[in-house]
C-alpha atoms as a PDB file:
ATOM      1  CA  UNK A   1      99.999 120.710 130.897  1.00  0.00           C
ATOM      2  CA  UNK A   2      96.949 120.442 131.853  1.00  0.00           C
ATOM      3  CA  UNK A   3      93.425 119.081 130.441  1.00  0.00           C
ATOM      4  CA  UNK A   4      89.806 120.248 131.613  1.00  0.00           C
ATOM      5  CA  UNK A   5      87.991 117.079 129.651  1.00  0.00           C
ATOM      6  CA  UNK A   6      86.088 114.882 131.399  1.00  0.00           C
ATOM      7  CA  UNK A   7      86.908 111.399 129.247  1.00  0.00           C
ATOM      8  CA  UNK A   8      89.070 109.626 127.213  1.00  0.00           C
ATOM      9  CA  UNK A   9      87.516 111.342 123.494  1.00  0.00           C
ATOM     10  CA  UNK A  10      87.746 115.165 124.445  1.00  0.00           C
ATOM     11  CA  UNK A  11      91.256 114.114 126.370  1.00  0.00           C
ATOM     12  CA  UNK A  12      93.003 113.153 123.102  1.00  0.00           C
ATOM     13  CA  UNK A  13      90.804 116.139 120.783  1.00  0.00           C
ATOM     14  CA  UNK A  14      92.465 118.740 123.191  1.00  0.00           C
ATOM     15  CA  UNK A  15      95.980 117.111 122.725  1.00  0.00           C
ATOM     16  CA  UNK A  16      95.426 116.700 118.857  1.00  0.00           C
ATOM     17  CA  UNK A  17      94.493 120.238 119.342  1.00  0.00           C
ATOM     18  CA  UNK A  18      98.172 121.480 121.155  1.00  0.00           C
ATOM     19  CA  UNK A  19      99.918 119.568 117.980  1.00  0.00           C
ATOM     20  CA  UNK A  20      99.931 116.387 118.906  1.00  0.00           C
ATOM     21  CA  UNK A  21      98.979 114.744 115.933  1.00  0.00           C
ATOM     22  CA  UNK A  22     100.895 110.851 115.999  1.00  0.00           C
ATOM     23  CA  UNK A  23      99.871 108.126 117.682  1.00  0.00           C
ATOM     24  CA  UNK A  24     102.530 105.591 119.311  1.00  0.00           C
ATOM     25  CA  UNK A  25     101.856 102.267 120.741  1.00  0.00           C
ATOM     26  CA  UNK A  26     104.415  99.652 122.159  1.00  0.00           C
ATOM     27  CA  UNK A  27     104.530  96.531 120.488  1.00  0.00           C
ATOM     28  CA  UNK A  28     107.377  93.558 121.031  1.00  0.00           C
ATOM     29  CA  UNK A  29     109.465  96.049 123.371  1.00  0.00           C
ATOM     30  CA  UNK A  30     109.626  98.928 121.090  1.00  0.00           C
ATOM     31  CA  UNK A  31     107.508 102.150 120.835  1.00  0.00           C
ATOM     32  CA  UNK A  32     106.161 102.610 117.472  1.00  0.00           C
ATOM     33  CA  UNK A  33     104.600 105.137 115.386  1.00  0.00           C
ATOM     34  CA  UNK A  34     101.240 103.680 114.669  1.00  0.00           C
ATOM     35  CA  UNK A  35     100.817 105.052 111.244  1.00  0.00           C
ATOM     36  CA  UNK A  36     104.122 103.789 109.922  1.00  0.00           C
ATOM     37  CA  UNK A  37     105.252 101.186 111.823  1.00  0.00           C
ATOM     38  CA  UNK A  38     108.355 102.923 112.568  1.00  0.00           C
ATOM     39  CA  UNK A  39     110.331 102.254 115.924  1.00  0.00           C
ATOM     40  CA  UNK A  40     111.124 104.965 117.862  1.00  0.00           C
ATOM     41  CA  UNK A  41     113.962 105.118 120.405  1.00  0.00           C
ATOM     42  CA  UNK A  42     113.384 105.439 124.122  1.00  0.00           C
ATOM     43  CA  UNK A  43     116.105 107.902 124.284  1.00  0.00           C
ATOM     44  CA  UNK A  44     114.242 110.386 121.881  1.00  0.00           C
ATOM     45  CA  UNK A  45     111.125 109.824 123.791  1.00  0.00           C
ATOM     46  CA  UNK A  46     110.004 113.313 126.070  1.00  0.00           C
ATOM     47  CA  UNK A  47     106.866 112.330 128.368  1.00  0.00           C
ATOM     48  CA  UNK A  48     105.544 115.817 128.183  1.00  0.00           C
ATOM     49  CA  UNK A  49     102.385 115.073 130.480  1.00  0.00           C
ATOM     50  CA  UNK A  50     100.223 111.856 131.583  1.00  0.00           C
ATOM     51  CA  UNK A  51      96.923 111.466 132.258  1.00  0.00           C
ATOM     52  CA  UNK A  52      94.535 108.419 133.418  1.00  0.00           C
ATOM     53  CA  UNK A  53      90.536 108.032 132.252  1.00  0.00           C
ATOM     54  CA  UNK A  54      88.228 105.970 135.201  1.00  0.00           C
ATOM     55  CA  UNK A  55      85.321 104.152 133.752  1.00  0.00           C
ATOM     56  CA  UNK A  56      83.686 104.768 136.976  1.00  0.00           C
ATOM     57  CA  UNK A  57      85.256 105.415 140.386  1.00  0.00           C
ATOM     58  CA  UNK A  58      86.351 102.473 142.636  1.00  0.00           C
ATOM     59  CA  UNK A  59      86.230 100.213 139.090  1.00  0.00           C
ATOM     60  CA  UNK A  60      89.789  99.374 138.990  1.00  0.00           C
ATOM     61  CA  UNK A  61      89.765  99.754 134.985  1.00  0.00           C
ATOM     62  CA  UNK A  62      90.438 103.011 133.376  1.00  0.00           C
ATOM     63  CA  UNK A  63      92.865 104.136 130.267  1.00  0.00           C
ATOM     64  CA  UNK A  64      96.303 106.305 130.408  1.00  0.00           C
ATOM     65  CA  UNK A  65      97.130 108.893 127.960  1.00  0.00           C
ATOM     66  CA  UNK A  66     100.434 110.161 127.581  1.00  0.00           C
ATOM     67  CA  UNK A  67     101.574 113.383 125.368  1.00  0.00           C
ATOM     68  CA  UNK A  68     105.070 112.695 123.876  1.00  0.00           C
ATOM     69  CA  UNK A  69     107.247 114.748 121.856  1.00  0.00           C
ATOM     70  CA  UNK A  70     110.024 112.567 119.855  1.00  0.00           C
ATOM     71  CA  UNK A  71     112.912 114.667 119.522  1.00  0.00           C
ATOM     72  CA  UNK A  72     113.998 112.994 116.555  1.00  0.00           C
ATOM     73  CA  UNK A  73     111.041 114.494 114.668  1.00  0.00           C
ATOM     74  CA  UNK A  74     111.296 118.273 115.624  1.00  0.00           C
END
């Protein structure tokens, strides 16, 4: 997959846009679905594509982006 945004904001509107419509985040270890709380396993987990935001170039900071599908939820 592939994005033509330019930052962080139209990045995750174009994924919300191809379906992906949950938001995870790791917490103690385990992903979770942010909405719910609900642990997901690492085995159900498919990193379909991954993409990193730079504040500005040469800043060292910047934020990744990954689009995952959890197979337990198809």
């Amino acid at each position: 997959m592939e994005l033509n945004v330019n930052d962080l904001v139209d990045g995750v509107c174009e994924l919300v846009k191809h379906g992906y419509d949950r938001e995870y985040r790791i917490k103690d270890g385990t992903i979770r679905e942010l909405a719910t709380g609900a642990p997901t396993a690492t085995r159900d987990i498919h990193v379909d594509a991954a993409f990193r935001f730079e504040s500005e170039p040469d800043a060292g900071d910047g934020s990744n982006v990954y689009a995952i599908s959890d197979r337990a939820n198809i």
